[in-house]
Structures are given as structure tokens and as C-alpha cells.
N, C-alpha and C. Protein backbone atom coordinates (compact mmCIF):
# COMPACT_ATOMS: atom_id res chain seq x y z
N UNK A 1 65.80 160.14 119.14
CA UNK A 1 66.42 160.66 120.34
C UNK A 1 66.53 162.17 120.22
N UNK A 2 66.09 162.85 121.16
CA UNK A 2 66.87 164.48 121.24
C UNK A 2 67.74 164.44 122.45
N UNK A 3 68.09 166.03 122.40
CA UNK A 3 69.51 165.95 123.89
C UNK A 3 68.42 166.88 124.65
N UNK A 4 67.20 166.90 124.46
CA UNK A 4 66.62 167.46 125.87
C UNK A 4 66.36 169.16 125.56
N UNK A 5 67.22 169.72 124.76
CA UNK A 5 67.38 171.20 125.00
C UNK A 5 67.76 171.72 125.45
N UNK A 6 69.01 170.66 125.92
CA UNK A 6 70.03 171.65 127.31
C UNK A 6 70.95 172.11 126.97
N UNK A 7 70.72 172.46 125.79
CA UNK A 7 71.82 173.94 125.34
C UNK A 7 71.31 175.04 125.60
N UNK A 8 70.27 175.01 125.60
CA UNK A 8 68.93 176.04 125.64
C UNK A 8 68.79 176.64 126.67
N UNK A 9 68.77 178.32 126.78
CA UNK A 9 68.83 178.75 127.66
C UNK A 9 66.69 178.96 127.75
N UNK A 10 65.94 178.57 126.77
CA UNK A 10 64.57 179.21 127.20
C UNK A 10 64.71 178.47 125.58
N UNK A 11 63.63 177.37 125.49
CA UNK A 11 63.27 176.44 124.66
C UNK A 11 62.43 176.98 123.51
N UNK A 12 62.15 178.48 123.65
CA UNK A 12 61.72 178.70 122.72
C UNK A 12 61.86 180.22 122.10
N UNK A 13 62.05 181.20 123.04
CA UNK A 13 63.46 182.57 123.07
C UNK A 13 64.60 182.49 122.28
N UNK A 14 65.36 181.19 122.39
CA UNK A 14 66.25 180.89 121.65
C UNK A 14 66.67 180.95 120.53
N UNK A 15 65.14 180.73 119.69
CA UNK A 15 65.08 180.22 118.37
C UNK A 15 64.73 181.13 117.92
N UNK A 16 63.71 181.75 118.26
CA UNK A 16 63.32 183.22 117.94
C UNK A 16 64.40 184.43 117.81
N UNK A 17 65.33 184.60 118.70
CA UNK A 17 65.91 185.89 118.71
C UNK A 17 67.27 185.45 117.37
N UNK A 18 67.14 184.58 117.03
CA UNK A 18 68.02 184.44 115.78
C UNK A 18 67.50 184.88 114.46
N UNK A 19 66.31 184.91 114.72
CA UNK A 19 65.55 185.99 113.98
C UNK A 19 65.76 187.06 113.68
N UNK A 20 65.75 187.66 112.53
CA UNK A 20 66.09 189.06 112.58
C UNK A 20 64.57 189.42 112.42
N UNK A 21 64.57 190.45 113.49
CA UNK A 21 63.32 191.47 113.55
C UNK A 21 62.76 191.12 114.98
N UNK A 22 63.47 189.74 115.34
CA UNK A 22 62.37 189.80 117.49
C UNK A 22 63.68 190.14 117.95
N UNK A 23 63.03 191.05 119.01
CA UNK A 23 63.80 191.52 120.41
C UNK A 23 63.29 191.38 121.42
N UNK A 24 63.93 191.13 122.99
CA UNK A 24 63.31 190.72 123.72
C UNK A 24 63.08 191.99 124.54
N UNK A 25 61.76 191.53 125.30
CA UNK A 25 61.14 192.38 125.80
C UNK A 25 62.18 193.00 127.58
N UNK A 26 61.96 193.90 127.68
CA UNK A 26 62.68 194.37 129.45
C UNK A 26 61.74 194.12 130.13
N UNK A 27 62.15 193.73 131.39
CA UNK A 27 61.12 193.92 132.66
C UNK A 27 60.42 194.91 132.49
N UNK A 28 61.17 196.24 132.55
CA UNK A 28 59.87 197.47 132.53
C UNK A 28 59.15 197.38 131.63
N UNK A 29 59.31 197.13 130.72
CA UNK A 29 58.52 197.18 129.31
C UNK A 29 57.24 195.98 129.61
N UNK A 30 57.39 194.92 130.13
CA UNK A 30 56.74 194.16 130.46
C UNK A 30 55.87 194.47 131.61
N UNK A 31 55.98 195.36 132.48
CA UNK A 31 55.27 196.05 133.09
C UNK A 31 54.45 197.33 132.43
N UNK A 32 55.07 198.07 131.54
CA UNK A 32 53.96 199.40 131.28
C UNK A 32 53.23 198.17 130.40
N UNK A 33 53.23 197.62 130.04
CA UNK A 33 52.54 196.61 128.86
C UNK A 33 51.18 195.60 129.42
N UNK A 34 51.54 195.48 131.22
CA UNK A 34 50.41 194.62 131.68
C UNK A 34 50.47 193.62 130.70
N UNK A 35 50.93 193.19 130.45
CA UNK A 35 50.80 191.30 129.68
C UNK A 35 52.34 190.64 130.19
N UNK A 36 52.15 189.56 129.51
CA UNK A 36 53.15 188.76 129.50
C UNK A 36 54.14 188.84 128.32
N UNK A 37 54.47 189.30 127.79
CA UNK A 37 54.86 189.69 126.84
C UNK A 37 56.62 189.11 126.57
N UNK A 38 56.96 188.71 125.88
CA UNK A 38 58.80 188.31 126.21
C UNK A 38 59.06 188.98 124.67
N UNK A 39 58.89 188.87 123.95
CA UNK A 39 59.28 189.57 122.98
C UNK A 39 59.22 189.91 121.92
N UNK A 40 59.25 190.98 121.25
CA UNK A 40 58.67 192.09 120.01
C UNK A 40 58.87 192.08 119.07
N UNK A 41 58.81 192.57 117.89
CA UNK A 41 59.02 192.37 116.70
C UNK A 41 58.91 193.14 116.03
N UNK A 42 60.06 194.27 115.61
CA UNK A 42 60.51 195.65 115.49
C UNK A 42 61.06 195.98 114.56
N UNK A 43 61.38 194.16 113.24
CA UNK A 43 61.33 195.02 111.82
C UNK A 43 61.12 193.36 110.98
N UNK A 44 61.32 193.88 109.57
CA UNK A 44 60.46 192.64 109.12
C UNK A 44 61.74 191.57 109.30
N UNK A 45 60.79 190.66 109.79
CA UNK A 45 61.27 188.72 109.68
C UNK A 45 61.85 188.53 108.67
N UNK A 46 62.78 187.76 109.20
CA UNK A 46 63.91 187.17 108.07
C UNK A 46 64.66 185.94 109.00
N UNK A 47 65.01 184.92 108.46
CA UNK A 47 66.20 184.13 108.57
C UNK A 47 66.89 184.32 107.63
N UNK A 48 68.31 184.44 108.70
CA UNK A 48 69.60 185.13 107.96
C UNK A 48 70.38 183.92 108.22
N UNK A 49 69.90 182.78 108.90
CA UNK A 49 71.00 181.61 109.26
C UNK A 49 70.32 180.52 109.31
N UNK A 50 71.07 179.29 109.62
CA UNK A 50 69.91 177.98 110.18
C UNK A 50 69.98 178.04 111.11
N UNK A 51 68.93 177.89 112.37
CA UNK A 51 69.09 177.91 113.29
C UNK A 51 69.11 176.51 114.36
N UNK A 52 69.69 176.37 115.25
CA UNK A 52 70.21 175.16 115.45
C UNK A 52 70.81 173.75 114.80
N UNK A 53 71.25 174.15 113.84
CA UNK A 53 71.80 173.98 112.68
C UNK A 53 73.35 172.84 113.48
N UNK A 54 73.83 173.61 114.19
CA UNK A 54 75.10 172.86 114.90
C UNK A 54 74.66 171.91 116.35
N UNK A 55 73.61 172.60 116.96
CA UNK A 55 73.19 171.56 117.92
C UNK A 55 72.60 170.49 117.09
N UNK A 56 71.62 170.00 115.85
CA UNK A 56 71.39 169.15 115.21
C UNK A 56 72.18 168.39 114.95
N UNK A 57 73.76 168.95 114.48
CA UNK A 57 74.68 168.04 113.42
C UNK A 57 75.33 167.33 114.64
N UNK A 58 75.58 168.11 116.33
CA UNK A 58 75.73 167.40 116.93
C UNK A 58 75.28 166.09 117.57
N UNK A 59 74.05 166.18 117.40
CA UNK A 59 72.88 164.78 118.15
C UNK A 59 72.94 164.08 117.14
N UNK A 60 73.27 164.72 115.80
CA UNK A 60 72.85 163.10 115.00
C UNK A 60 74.33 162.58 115.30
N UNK A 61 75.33 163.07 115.34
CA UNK A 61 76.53 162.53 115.32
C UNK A 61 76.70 161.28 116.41
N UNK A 62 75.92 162.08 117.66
CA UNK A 62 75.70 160.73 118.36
C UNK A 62 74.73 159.98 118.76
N UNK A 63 73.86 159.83 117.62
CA UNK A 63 72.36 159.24 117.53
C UNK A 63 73.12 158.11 116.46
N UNK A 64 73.76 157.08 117.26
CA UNK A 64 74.33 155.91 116.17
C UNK A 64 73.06 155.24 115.42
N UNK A 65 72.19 154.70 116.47
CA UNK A 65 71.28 153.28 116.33
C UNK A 65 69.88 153.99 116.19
N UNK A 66 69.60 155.64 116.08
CA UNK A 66 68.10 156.35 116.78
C UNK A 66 68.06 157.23 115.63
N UNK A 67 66.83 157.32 114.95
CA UNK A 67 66.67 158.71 114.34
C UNK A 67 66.69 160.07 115.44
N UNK A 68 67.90 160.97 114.87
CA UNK A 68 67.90 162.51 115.71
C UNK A 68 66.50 163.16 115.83
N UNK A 69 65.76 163.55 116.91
CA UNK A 69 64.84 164.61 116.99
C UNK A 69 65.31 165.69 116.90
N UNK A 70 65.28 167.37 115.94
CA UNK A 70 64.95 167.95 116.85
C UNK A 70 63.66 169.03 117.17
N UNK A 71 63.84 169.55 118.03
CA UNK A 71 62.33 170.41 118.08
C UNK A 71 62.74 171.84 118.08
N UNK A 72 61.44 172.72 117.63
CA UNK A 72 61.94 174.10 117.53
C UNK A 72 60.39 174.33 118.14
N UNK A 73 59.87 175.46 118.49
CA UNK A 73 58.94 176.43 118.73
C UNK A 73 58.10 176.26 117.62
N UNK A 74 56.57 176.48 117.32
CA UNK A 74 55.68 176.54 116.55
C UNK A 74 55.94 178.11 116.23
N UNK A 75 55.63 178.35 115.09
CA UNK A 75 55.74 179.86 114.41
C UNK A 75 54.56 180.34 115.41
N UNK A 76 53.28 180.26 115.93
CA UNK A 76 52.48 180.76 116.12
C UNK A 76 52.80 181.31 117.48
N UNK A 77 53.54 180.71 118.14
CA UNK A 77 54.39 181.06 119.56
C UNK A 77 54.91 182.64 119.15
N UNK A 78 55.07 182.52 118.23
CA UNK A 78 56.23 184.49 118.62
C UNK A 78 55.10 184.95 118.15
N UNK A 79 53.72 184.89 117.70
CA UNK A 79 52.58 185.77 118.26
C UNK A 79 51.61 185.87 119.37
N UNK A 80 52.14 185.44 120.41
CA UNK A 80 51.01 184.91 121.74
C UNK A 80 51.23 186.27 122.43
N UNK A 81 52.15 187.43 122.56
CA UNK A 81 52.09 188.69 122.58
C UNK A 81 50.27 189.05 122.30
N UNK A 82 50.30 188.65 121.01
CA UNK A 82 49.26 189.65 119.98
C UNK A 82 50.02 191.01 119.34
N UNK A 83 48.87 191.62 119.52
CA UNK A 83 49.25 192.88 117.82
C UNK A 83 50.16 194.22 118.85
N UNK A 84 49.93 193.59 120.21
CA UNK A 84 51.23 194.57 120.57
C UNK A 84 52.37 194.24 120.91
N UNK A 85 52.45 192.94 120.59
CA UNK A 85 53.81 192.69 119.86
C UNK A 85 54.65 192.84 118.88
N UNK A 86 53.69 193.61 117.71
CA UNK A 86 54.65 193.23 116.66
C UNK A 86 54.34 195.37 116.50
N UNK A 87 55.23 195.66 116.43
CA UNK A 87 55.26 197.28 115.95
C UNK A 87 54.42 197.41 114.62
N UNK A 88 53.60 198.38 114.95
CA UNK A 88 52.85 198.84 113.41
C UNK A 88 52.80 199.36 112.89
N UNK A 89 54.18 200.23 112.80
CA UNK A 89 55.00 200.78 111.71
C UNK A 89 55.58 199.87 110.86
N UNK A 90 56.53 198.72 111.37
CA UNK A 90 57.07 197.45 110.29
C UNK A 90 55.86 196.79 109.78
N UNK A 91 54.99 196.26 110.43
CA UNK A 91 53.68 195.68 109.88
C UNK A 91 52.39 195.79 110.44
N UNK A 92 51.87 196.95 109.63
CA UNK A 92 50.54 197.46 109.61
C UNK A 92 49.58 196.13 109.28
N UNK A 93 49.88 195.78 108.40
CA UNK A 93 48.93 194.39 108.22
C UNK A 93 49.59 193.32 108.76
N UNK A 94 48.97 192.47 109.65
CA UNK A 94 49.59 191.56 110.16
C UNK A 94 49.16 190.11 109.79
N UNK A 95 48.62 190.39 107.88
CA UNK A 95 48.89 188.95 107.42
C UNK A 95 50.31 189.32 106.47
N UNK A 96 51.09 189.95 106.80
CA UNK A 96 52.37 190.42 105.81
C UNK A 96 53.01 189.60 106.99
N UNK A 97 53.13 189.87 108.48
CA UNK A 97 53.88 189.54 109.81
C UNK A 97 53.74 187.84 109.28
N UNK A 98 51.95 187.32 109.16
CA UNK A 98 52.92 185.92 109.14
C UNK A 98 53.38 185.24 108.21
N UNK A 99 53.34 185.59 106.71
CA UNK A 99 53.91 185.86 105.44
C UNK A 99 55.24 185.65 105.63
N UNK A 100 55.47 186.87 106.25
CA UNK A 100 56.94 186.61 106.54
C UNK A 100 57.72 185.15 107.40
N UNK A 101 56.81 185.52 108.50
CA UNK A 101 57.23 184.14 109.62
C UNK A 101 57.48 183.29 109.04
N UNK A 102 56.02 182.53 107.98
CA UNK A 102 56.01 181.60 107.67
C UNK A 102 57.46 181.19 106.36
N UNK A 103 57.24 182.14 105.42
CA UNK A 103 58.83 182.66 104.89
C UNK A 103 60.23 181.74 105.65
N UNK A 104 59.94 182.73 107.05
CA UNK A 104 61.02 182.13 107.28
C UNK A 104 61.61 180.85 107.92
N UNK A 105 60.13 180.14 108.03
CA UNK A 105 60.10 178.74 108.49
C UNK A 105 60.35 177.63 107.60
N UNK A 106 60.15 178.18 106.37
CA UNK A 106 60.34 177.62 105.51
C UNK A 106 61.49 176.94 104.87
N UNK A 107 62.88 178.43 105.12
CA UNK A 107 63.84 178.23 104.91
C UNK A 107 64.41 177.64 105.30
N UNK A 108 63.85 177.49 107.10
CA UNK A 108 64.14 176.60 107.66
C UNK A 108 64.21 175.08 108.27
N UNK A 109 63.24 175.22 107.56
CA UNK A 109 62.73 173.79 107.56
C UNK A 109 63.69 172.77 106.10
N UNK A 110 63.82 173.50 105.47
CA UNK A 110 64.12 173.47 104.15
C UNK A 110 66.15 173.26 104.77
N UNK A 111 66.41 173.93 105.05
CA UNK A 111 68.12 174.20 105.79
C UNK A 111 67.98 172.17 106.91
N UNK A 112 67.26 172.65 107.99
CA UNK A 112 67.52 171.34 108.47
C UNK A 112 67.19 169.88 107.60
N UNK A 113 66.41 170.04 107.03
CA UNK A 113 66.33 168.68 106.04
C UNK A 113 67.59 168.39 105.25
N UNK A 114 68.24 169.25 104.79
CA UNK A 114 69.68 169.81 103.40
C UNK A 114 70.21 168.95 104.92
N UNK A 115 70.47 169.16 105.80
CA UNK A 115 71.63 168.49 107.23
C UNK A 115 71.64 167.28 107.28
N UNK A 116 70.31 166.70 106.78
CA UNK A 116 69.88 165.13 107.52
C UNK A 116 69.21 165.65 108.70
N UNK A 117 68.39 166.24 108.51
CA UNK A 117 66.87 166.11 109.70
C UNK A 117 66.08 165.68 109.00
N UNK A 118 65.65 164.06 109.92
CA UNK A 118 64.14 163.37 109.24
C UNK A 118 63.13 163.19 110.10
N UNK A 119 63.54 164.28 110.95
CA UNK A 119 62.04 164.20 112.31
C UNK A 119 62.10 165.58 113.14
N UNK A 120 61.54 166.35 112.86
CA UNK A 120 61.43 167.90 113.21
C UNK A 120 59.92 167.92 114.46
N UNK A 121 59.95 168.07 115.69
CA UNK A 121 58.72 168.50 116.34
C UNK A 121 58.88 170.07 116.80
N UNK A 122 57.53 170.29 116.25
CA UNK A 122 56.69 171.89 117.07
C UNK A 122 56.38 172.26 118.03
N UNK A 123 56.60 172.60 118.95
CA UNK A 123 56.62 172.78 120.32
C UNK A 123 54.95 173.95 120.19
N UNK A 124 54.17 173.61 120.29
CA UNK A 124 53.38 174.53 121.01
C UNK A 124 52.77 174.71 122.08
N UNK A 125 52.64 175.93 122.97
CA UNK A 125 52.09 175.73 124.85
C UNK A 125 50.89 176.58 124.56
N UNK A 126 50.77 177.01 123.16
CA UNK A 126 49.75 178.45 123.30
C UNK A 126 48.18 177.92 122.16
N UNK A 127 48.26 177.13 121.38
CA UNK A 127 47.52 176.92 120.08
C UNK A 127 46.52 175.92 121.37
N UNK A 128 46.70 175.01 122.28
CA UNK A 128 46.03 173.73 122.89
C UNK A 128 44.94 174.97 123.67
N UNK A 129 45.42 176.04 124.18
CA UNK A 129 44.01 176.73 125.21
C UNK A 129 44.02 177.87 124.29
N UNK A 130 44.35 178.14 123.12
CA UNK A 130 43.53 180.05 122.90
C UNK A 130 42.23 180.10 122.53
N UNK A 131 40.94 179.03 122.84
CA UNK A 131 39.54 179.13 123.29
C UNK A 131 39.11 178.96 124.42
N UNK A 132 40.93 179.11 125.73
CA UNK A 132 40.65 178.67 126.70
C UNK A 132 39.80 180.52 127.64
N UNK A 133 39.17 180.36 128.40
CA UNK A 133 38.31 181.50 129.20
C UNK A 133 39.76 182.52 129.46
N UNK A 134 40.37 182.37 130.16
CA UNK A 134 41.93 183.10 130.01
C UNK A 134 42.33 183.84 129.16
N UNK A 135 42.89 182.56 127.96
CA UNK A 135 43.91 183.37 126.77
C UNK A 135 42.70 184.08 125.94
N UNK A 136 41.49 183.64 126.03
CA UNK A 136 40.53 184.27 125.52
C UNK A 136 40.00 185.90 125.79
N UNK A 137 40.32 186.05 126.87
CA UNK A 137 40.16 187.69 127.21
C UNK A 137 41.06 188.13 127.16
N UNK A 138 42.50 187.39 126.82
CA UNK A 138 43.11 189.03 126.53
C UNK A 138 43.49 188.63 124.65
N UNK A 139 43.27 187.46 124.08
CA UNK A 139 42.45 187.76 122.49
C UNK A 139 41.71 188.82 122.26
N UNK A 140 40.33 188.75 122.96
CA UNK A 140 39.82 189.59 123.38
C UNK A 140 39.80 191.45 122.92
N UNK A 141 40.95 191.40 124.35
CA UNK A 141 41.38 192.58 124.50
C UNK A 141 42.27 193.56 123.39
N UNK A 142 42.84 192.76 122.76
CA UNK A 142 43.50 193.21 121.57
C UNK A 142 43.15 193.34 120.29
N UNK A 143 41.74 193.02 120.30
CA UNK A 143 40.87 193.25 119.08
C UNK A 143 40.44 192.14 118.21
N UNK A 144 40.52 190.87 118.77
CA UNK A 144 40.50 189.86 118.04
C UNK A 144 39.42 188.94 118.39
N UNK A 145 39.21 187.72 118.07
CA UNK A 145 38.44 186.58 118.51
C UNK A 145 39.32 185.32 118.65
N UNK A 146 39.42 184.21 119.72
CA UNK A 146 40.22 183.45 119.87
C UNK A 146 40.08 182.64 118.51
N UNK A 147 38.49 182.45 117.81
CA UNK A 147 38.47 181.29 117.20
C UNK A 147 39.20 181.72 115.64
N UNK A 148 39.17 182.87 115.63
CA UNK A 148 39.69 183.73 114.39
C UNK A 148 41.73 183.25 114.37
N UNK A 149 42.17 183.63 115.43
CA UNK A 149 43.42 183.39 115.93
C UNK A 149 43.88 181.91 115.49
N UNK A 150 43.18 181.02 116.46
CA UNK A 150 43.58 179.73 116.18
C UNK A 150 43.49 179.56 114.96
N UNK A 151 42.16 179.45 113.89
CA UNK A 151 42.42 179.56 112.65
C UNK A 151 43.90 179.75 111.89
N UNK A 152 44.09 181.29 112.16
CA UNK A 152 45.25 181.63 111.55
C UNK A 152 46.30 181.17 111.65
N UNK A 153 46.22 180.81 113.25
CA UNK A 153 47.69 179.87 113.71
C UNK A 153 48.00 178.36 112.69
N UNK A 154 46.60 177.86 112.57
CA UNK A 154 46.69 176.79 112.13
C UNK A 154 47.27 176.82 110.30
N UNK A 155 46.85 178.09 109.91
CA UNK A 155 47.42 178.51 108.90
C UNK A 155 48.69 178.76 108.58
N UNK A 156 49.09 179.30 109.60
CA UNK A 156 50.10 179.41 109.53
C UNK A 156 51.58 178.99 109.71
N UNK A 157 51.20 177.62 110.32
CA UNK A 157 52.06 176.38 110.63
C UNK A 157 52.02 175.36 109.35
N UNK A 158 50.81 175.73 108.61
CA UNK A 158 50.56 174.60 107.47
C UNK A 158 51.36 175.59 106.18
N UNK A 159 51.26 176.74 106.42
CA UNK A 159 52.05 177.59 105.55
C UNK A 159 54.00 177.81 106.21
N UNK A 160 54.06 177.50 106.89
CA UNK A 160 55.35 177.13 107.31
C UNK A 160 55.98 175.85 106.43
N UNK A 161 55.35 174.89 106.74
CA UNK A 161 55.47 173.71 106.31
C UNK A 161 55.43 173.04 104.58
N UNK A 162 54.82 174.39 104.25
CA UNK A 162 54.18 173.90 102.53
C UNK A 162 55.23 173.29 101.63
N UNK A 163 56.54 173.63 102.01
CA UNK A 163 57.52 172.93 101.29
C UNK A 163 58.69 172.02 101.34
N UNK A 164 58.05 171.13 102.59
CA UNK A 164 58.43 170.72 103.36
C UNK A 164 58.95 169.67 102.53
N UNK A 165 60.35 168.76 102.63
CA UNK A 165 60.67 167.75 101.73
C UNK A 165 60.11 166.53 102.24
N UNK A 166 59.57 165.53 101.45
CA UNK A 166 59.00 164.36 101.87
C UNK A 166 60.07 163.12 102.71
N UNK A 167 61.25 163.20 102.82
CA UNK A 167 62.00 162.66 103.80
C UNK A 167 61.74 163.40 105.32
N UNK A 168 61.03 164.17 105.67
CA UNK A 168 61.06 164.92 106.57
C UNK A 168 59.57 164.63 107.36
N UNK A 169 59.62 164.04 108.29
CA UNK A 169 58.30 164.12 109.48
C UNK A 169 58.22 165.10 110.21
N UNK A 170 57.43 165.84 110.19
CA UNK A 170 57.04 166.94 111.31
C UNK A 170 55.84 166.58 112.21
N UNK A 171 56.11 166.69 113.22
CA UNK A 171 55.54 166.42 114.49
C UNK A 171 54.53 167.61 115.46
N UNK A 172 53.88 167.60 115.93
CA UNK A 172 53.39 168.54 116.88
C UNK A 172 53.61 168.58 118.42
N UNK A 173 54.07 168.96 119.48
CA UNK A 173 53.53 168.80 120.60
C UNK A 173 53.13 169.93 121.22
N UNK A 174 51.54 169.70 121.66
CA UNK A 174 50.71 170.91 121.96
C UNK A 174 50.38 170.13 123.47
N UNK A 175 50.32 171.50 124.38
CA UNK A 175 50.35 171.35 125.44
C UNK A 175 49.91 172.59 126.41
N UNK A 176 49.61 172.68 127.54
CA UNK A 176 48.93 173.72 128.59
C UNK A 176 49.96 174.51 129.00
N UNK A 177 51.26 173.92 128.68
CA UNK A 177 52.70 174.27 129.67
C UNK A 177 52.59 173.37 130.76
N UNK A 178 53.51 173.65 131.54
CA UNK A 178 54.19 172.99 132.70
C UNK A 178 53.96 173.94 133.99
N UNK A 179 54.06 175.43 133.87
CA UNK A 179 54.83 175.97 134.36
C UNK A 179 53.56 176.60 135.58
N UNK A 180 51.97 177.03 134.66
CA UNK A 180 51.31 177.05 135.61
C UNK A 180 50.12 176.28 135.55
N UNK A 181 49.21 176.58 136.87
CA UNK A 181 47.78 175.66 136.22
C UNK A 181 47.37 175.95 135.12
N UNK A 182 46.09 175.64 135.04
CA UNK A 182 45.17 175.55 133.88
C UNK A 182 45.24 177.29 133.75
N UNK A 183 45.10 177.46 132.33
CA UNK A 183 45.07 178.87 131.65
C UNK A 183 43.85 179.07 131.17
């Protein structure tokens, strides 16, 4: 069972800005930027807490008869920006950026299991199309190749995960979004 995410003000913003090092992006900023951009990453990654840590302890409390779900964002989500997302003064190399991420997925993953989490899903909307014609030109545009990207993404969720305790199922759900057509 999960409770939906309706604590959640933005299912995947949420989780991120507990992060130390993402900030969210302004309207204007999202305009001189021409992308979609929600938010940046302006010094190095760290988890300094667990995050959803108390919405968890709440659902299992009333998950009598159900194993608790819950779900967080795929690490590869707080790079769908690209490389002008992340400032390149904090990280010039941006296999240090997911070093870190992954770092800090770790801990976390590692924190909800220590709670009694035995079923964790990944929310991803961005990993299912980045060979899609779309997310592909502005890959593209930022100096990259989609198939290079996905790669890394995929790396970098399996490097999230590497220490993952064996009471613990992790799940995927990859998807187009909801929100518009096909990308």
C-alpha cells in the first residue's frame, strides 16, 4: 500500500530540495534559460537527513495487513535539466555530480531500510523517452548524446542502489508522464 503522495506538494521537488546543494529554479530564470528547467544544483550533494523518513513510519503504522510502499524520484530525475543545471564551478566534472547523487542515495536507501522499508519504487518520467526525437534535441543541445545519457542514468541508479540491504525490493516505474503528450 502507499498513501498516494498526498503530502506532496510536487512528487518529485520534494525529495530533492532536502538535498543539500538543489535549489529551485524562478520563473525568470526559467525563462532566460529557454528549457524547462525546475531546479539547480549550486553546491556539492549531500544528505544531511532521511528523507521521508516520517511520512514512511506513518503508512507503515497504518499498513496493518499490506507491505508499506514508498516511492521517491529516480536519482537520474534531478539531471533532466542537463549540464546547465548543475553550476560548473561546484562540479566541473559531472561524473563527481553523480558520485555524489549516487552517495547520497545510498544513505538513503540504507536510512529507509534501518525504518522497516521492504519495498522502495523509483519514480522515473525522463529515463522511458531520452532516445525519444524531443528529449533528444535538447541532449543534443547541451553537448551530449541521448544514448550516452541513458547509459549513465542507468549507472547511476545501479550505483545508487549498490548497497542496498537484501530485505529491501526496489522497484522501477518508468513512464512518458501524465502531464503532456508524447515527448
Amino acid at each position: 500500500v502507499t498513501d498516494g503522495e498526498f503530502r506532496r506538494a510536487s512528487w518529485h521537488r520534494d525529495f530533492f530540495h532536502r538535498l543539500h546543494g538543489v535549489s529551485e529554479v524562478t520563473d525568470a530564470e526559467r525563462k532566460v534559460e529557454g528549457t524547462a528547467l525546475e531546479m539547480r544544483v549550486d553546491d556539492r550533494i549531500a544528505r544531511t537527513e532521511p528523507i521521508f523518513a516520517e511520512e514512511f513510519t506513518a503508512l507503515a503504522r497504518r499498513a496493518e495487513r499490506a507491505t508499506p510502499k514508498l516511492t521517491i524520484p529516480s536519482p537520474g530525475m534531478l539531471y533532466r535539466g542537463g549540464r546547465v543545471a548543475i553550476d560548473e564551478t561546484v562540479y566541473p566534472d559531472p561524473a563527481r555530480f553523480r558520485a555524489d547523487l549516487a552517495t547520497a542515495y545510498r544513505a538513503q536507501v540504507t536510512a529507509l531500510a534501518d525504518r522497516g522499508c521492504h519495498y522502495l519504487q523509483l519514480d522515473d518520467t525522463d529515463l522511458a523517452h531520452l532516445n525519444g526525437p524531443r528529449r533528444g534535441a535538447r541532449v543534443d543541445a547541451y553537448g551530449d548524446t541521448p544514448e550516452n545519457e541513458h547509459m549513465r542514468t542507468i549507472e547511476l541508479i545501479n550505483s545508487a542502489l549498490a548497497d542496498r540491504p537484501d530485505t529491501l525490493t526496489v522497484t522501477a516505474h518508468l513512464c512518458r508522464g501524465h502531464d503532456r503528450p508524447t515527448r
